[in-house]
C-alpha atoms as a PDB file:
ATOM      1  CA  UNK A   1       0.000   0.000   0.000  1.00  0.00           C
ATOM      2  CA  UNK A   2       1.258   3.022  -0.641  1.00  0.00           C
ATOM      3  CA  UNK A   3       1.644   6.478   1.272  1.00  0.00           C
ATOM      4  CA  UNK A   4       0.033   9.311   1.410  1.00  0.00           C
ATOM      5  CA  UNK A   5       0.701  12.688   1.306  1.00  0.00           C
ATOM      6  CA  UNK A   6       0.273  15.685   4.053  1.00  0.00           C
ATOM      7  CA  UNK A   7      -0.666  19.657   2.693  1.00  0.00           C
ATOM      8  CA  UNK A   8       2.776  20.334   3.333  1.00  0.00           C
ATOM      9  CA  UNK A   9       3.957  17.586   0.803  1.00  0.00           C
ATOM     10  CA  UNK A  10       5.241  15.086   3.512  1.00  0.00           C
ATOM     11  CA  UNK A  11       4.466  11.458   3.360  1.00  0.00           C
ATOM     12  CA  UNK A  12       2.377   9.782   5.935  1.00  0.00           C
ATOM     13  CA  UNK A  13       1.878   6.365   6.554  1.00  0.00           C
ATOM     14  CA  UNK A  14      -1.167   4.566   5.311  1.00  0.00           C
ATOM     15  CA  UNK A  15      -4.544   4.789   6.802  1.00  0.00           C
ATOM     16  CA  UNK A  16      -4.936   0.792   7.526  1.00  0.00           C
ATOM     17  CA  UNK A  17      -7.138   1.284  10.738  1.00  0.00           C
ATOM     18  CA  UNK A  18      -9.639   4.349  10.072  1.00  0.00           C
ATOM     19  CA  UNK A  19     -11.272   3.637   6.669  1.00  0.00           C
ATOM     20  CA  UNK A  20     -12.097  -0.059   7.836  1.00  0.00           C
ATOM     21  CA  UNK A  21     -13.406   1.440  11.260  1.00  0.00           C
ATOM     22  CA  UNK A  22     -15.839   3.888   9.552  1.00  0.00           C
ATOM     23  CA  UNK A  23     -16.828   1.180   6.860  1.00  0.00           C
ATOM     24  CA  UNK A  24     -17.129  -1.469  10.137  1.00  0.00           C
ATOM     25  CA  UNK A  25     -19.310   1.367  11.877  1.00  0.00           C
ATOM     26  CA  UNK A  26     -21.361   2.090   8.783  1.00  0.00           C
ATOM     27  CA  UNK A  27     -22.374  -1.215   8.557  1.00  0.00           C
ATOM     28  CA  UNK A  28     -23.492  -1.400  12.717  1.00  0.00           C
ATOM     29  CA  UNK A  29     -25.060   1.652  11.694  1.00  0.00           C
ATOM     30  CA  UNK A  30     -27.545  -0.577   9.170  1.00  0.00           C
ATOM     31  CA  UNK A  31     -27.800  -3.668  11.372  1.00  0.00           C
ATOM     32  CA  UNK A  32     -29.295  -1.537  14.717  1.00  0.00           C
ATOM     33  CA  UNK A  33     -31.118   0.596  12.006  1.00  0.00           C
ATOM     34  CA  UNK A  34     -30.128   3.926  12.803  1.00  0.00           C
ATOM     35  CA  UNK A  35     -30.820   6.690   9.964  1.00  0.00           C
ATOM     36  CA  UNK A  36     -27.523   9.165   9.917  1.00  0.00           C
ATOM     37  CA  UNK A  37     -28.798  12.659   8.681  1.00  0.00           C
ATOM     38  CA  UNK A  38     -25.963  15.031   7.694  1.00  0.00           C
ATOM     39  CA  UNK A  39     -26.062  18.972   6.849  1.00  0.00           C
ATOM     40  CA  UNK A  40     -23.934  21.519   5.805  1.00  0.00           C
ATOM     41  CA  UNK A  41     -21.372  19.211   4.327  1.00  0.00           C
ATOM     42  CA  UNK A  42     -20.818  21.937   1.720  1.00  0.00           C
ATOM     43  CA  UNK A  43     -19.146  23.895   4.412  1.00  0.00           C
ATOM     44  CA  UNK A  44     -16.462  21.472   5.277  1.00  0.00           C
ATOM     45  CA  UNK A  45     -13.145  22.394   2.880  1.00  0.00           C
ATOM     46  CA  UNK A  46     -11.613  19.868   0.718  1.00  0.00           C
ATOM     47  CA  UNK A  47      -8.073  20.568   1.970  1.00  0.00           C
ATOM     48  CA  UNK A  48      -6.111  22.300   4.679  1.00  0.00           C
ATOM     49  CA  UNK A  49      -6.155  22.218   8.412  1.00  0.00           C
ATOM     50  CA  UNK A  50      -9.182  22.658  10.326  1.00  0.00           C
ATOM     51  CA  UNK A  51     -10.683  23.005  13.724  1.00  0.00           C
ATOM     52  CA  UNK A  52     -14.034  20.648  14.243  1.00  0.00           C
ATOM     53  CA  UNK A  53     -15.653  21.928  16.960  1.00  0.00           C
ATOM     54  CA  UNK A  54     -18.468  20.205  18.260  1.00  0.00           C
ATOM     55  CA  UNK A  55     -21.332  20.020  20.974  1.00  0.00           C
ATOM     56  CA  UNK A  56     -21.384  16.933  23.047  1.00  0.00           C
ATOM     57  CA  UNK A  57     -24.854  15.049  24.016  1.00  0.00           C
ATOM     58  CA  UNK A  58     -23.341  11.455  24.257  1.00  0.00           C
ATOM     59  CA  UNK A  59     -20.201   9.196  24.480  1.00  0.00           C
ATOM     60  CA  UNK A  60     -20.345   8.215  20.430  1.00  0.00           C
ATOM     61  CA  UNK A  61     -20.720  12.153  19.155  1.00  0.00           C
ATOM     62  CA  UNK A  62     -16.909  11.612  17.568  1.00  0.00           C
ATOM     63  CA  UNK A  63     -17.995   8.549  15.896  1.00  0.00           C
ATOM     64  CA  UNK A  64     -20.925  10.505  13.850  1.00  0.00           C
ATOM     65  CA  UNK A  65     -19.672  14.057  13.967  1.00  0.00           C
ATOM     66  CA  UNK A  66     -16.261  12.629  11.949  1.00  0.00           C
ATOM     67  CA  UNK A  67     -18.883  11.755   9.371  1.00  0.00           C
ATOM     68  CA  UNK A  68     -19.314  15.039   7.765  1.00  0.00           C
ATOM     69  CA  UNK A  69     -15.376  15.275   6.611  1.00  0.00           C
ATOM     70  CA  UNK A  70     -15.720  11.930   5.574  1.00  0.00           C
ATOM     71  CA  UNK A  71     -19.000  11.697   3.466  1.00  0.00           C
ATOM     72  CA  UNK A  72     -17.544  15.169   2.197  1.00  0.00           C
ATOM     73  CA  UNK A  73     -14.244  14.518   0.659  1.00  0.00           C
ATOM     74  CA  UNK A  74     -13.274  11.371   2.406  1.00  0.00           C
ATOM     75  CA  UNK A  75     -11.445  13.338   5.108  1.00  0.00           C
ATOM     76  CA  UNK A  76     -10.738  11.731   8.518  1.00  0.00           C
ATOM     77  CA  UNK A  77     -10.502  13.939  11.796  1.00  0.00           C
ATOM     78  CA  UNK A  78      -8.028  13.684  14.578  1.00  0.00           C
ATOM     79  CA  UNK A  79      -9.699  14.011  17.800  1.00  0.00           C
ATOM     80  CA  UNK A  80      -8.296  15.337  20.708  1.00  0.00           C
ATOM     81  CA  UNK A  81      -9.304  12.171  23.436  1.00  0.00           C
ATOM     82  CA  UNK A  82      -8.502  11.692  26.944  1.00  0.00           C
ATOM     83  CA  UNK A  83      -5.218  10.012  27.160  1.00  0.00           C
ATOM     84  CA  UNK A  84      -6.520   6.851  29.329  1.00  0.00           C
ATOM     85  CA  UNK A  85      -8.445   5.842  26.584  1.00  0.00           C
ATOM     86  CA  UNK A  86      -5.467   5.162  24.609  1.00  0.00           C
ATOM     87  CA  UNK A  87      -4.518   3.266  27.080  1.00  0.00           C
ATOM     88  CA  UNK A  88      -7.638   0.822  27.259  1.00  0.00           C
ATOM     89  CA  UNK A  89      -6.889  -2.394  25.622  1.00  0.00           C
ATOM     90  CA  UNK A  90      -9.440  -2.514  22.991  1.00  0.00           C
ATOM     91  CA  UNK A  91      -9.906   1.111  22.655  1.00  0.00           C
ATOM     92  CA  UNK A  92      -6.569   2.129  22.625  1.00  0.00           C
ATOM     93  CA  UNK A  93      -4.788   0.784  19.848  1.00  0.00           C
ATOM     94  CA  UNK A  94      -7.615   1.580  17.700  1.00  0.00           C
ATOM     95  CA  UNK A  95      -7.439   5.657  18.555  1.00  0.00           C
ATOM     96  CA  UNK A  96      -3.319   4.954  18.093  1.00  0.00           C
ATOM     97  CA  UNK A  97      -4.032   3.529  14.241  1.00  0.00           C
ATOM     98  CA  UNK A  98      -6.631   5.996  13.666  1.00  0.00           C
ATOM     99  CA  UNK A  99      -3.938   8.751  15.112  1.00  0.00           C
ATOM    100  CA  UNK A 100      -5.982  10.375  17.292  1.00  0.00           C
ATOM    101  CA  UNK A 101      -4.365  12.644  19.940  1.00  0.00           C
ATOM    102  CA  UNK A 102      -4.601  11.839  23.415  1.00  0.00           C
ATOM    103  CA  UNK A 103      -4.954  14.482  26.035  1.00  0.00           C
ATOM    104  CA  UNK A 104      -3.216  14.538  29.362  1.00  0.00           C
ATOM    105  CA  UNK A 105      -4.208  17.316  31.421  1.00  0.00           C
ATOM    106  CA  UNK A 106      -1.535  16.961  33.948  1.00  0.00           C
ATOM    107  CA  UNK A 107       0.882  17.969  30.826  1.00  0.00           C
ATOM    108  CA  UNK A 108      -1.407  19.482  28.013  1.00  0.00           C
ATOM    109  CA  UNK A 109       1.245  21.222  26.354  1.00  0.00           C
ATOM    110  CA  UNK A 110       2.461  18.215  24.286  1.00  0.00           C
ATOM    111  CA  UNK A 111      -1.206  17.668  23.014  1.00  0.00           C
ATOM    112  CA  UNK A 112      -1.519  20.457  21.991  1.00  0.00           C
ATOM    113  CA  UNK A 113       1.811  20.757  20.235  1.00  0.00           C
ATOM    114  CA  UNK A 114       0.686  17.223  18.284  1.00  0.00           C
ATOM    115  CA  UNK A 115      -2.913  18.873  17.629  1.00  0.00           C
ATOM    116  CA  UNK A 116      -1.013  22.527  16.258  1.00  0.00           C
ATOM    117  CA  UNK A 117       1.208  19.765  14.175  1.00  0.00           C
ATOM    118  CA  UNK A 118      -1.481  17.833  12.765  1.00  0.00           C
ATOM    119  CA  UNK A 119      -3.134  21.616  11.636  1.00  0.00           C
ATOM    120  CA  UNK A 120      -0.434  22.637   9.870  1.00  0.00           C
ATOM    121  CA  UNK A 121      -0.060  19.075   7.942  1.00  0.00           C
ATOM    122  CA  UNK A 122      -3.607  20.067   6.654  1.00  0.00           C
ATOM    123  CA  UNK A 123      -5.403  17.966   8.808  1.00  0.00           C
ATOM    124  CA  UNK A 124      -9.010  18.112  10.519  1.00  0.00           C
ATOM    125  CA  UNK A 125      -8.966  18.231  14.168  1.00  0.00           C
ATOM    126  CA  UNK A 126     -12.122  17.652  16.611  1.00  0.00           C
ATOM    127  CA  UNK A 127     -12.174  18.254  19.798  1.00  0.00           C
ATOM    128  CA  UNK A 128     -15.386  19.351  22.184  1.00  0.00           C
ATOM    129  CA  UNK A 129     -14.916  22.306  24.094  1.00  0.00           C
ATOM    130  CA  UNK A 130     -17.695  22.408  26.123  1.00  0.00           C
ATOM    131  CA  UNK A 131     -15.134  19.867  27.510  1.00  0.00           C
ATOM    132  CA  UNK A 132     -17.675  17.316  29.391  1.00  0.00           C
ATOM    133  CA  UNK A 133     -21.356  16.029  28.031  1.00  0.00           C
ATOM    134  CA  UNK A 134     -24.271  18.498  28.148  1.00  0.00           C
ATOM    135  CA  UNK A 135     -27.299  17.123  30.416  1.00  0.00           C
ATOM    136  CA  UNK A 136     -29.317  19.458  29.691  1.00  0.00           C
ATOM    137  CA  UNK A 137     -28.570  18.685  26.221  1.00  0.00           C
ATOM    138  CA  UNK A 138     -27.896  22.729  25.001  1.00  0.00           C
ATOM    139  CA  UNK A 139     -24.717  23.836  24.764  1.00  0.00           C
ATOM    140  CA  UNK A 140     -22.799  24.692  28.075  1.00  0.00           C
ATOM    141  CA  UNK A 141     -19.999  27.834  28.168  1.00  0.00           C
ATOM    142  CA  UNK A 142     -17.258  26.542  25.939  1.00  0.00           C
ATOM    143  CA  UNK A 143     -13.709  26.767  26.670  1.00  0.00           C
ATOM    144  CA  UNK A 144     -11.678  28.612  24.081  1.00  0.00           C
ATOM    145  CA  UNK A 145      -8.548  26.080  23.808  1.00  0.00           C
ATOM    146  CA  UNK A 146     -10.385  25.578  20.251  1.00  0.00           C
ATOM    147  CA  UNK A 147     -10.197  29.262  18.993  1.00  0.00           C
ATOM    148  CA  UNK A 148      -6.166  29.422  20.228  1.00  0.00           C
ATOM    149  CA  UNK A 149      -5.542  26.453  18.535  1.00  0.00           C
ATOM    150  CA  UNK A 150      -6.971  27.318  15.348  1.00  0.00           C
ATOM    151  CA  UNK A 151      -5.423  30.953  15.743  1.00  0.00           C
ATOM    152  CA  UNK A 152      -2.369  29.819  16.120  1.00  0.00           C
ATOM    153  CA  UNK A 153      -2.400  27.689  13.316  1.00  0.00           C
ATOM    154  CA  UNK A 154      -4.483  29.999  11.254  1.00  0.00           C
ATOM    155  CA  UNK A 155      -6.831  27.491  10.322  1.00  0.00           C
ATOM    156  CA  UNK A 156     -10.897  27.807  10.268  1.00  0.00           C
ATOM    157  CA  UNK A 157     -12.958  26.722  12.605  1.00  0.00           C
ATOM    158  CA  UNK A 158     -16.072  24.180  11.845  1.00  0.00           C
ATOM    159  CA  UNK A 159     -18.937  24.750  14.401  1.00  0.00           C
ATOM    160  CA  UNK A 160     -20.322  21.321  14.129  1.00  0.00           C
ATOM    161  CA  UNK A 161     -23.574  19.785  16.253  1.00  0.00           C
ATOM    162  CA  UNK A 162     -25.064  15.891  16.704  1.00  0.00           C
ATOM    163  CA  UNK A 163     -28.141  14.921  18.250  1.00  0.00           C
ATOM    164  CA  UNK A 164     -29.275  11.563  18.691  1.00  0.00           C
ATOM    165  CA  UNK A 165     -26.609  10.162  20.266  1.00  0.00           C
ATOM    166  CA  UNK A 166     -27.688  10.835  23.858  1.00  0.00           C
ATOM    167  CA  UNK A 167     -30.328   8.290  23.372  1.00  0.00           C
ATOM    168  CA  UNK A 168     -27.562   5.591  22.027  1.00  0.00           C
ATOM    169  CA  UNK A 169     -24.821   5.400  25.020  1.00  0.00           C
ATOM    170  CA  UNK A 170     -25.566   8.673  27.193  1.00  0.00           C
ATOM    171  CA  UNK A 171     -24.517  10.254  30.331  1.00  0.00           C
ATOM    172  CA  UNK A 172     -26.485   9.235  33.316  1.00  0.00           C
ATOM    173  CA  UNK A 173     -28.951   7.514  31.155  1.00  0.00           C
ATOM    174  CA  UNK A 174     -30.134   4.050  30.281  1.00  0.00           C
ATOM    175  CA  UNK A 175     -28.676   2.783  26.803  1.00  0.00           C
ATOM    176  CA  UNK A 176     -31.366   2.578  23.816  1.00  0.00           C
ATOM    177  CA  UNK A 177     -30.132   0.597  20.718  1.00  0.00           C
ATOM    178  CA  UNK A 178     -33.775  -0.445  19.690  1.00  0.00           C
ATOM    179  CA  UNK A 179     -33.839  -0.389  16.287  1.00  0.00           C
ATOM    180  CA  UNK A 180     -35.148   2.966  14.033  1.00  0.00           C
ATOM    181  CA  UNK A 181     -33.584   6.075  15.857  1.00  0.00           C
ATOM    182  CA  UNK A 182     -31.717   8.900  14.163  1.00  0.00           C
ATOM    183  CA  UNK A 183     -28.807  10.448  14.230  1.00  0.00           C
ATOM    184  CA  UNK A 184     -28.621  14.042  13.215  1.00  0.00           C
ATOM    185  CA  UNK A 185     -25.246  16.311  12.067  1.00  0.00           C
ATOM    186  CA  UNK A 186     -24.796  19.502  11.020  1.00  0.00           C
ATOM    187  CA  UNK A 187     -21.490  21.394   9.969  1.00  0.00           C
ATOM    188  CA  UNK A 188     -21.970  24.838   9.587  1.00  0.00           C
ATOM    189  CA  UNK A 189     -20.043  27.818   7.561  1.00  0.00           C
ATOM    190  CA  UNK A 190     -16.728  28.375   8.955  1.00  0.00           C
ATOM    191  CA  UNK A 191     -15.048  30.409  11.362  1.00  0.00           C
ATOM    192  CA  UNK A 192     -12.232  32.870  10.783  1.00  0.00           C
ATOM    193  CA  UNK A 193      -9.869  33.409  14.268  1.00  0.00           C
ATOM    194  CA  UNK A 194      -7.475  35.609  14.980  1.00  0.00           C
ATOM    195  CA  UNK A 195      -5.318  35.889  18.277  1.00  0.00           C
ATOM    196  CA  UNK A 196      -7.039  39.118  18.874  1.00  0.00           C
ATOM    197  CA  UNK A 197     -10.603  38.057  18.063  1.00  0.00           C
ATOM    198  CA  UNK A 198     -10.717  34.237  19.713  1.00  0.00           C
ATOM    199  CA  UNK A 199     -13.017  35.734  22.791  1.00  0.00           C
ATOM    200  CA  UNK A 200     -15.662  37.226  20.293  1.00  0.00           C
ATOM    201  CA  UNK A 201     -15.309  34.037  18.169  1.00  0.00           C
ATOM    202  CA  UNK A 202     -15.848  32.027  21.503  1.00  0.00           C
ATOM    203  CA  UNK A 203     -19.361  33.760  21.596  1.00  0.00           C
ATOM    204  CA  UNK A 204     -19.965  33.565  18.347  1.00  0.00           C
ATOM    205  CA  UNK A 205     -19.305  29.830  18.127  1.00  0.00           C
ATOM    206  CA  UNK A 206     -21.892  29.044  21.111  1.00  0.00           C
ATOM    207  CA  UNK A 207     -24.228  30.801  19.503  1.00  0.00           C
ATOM    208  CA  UNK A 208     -23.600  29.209  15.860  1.00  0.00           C
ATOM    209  CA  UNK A 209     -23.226  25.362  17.871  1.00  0.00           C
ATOM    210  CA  UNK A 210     -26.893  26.395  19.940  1.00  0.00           C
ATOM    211  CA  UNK A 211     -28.726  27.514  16.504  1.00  0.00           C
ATOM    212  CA  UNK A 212     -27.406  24.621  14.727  1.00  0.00           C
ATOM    213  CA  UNK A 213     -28.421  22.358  17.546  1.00  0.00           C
ATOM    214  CA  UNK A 214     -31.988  23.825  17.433  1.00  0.00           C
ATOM    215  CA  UNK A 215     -32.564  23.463  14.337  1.00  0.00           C
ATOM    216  CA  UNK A 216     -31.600  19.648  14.323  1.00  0.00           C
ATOM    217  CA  UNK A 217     -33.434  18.803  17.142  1.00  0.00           C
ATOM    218  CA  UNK A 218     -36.899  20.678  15.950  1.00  0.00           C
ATOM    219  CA  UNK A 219     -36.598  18.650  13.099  1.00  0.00           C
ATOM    220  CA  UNK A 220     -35.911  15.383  15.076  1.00  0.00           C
ATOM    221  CA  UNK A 221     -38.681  12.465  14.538  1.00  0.00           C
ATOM    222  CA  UNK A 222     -38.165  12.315  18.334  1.00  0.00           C
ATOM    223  CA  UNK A 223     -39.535  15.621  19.163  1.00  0.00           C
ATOM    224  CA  UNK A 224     -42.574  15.016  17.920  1.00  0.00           C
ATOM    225  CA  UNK A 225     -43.989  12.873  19.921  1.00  0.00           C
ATOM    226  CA  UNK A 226     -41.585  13.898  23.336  1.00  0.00           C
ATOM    227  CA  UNK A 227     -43.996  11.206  25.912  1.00  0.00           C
ATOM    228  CA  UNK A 228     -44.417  12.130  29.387  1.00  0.00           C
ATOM    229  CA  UNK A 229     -40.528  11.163  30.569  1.00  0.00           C
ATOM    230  CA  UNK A 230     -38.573  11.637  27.454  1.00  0.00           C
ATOM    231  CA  UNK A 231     -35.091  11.828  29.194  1.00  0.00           C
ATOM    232  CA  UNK A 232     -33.243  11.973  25.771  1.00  0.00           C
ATOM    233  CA  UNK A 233     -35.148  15.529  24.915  1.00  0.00           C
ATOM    234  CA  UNK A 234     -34.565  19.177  26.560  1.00  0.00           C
ATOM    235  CA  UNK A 235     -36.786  20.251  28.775  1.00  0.00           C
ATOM    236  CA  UNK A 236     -37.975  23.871  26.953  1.00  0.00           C
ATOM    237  CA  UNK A 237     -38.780  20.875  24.166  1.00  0.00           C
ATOM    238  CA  UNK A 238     -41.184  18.908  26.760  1.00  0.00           C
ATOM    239  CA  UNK A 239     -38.557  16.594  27.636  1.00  0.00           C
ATOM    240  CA  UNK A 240     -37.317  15.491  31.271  1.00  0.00           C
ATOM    241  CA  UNK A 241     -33.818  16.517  30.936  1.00  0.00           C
ATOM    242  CA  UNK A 242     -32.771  18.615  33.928  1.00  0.00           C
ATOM    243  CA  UNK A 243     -32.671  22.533  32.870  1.00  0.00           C
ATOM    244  CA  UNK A 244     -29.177  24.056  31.960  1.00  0.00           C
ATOM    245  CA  UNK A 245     -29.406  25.695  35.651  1.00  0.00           C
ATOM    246  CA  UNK A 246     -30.981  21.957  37.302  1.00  0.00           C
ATOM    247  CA  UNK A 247     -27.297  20.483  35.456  1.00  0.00           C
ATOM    248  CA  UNK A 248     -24.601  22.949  36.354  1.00  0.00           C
ATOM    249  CA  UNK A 249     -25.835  22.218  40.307  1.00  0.00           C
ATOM    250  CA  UNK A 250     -25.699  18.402  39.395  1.00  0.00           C
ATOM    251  CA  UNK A 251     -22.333  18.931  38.261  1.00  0.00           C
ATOM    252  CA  UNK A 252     -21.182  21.637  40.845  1.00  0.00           C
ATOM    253  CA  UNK A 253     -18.808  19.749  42.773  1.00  0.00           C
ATOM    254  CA  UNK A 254     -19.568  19.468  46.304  1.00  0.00           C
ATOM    255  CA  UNK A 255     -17.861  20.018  49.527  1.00  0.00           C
ATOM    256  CA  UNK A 256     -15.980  17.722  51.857  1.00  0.00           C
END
């Protein structure tokens, strides 16, 4: 097999783990019946780095949100992951051949020195920075570790949203994989940082994630018909997940 090549004209080695992985996951996709719906895909660029910057509802978002690059122009995104995953011994050597980059916060520099790398070799990069899974399932104050990094590497940003997932393997929640749900993705227009605008952007990319998020779940089959304890939908959409107020004091660490 032969290699690759980078933006910057370097060879890489070949992708022998992530192609198979998406085609694998495709094909789960089909056998538990779950209908992927992805937007915006004419925002994603066909080369060069970029940020993908995404909400997070559930513990597979990476798995669908990589899908827009993909179905796009066949690109495959590096997330940013916690570095004991890569240490799990299923998990692990699969983010390792996919070349994901693994996050330690006890030393983050050297993360984000492989993400910055990665950028400037043209690739996509996704990473959450809401940094933890919504409950409330809107989108919680974002950290701006996303803007600096594409600032710094003068790349775009991709203000990307999924819903579904939290009904698939959620936080808190039972698991559903009964057949016939949905899975919704959006990638909208990107974002131009600077080093002098990332705060503004920061704003402007909750905003962009919330709207985006909105508009996927109003057009959800499972809003519809929301059922007196619909966990898996907001509450201002007649669901029973707690408020974005009822899940910061859930998540408000308490005391000794």
């Amino acid at each position: 097999m032969s290699t690759s090549r980078s933006a910057d004209g370097a060879r890489r080695p070949p992708e022998r783990v992530y192609p198979p992985v998406i085609r694998l996951a495709k094909t789960g996709f089909k056998v538990l019946g779950i209908t992927t719906r992805l937007e915006g895909l004419q925002n994603v660029p066909a080369t060069g780095g970029a940020v993908l910057a995404s909400n997070h509802v559930g513990y597979t978002d990476f798995i669908f949100a990589g899908l827009g690059p993909w179905e796009a122009h066949r690109r495959l995104t590096r997330f940013m992951a916690k570095e004991s995953i890569f240490r799990h011994p299923v998990a692990g050597p699969l983010m390792r051949g996919m070349h994901h980059i693994p996050v330690d916060r006890s030393a983050g520099s050297g993360s984000l020195r492989a993400a910055l790398r990665a950028l400037s070799a043209g690739e996509i990069v996704g990473l959450f920075p809401e940094a933890t899974i919504s409950r409330s399932f809107t989108v919680k104050p974002i950290k701006s570790g996303a803007l600096r990094m594409a600032a710094s590497a003068r790349v775009p940003v991709l203000p990307t949203a999924v819903w579904g997932t939290q009904r698939l393997v959620g936080k808190g929640n039972p698991r559903d994989l009964s057949r016939g749900q949905t899975v919704s993705v959006s990638v909208g227009e990107p974002i131009e940082v600077t080093p002098r605008t990332v705060e503004e952007c920061a704003v402007e990319l909750r905003r962009r994630m919330q709207v985006q998020l909105d508009e996927l779940q109003a057009a959800h089959p499972d809003t519809a018909h929301p059922g007196p304890h619909a966990w898996w939908l907001p509450a201002h959409l007649g669901g029973s997940a707690p408020t974005p107020e009822e899940a910061a004091e859930i998540e408000r660490p308490r005391g000794l």
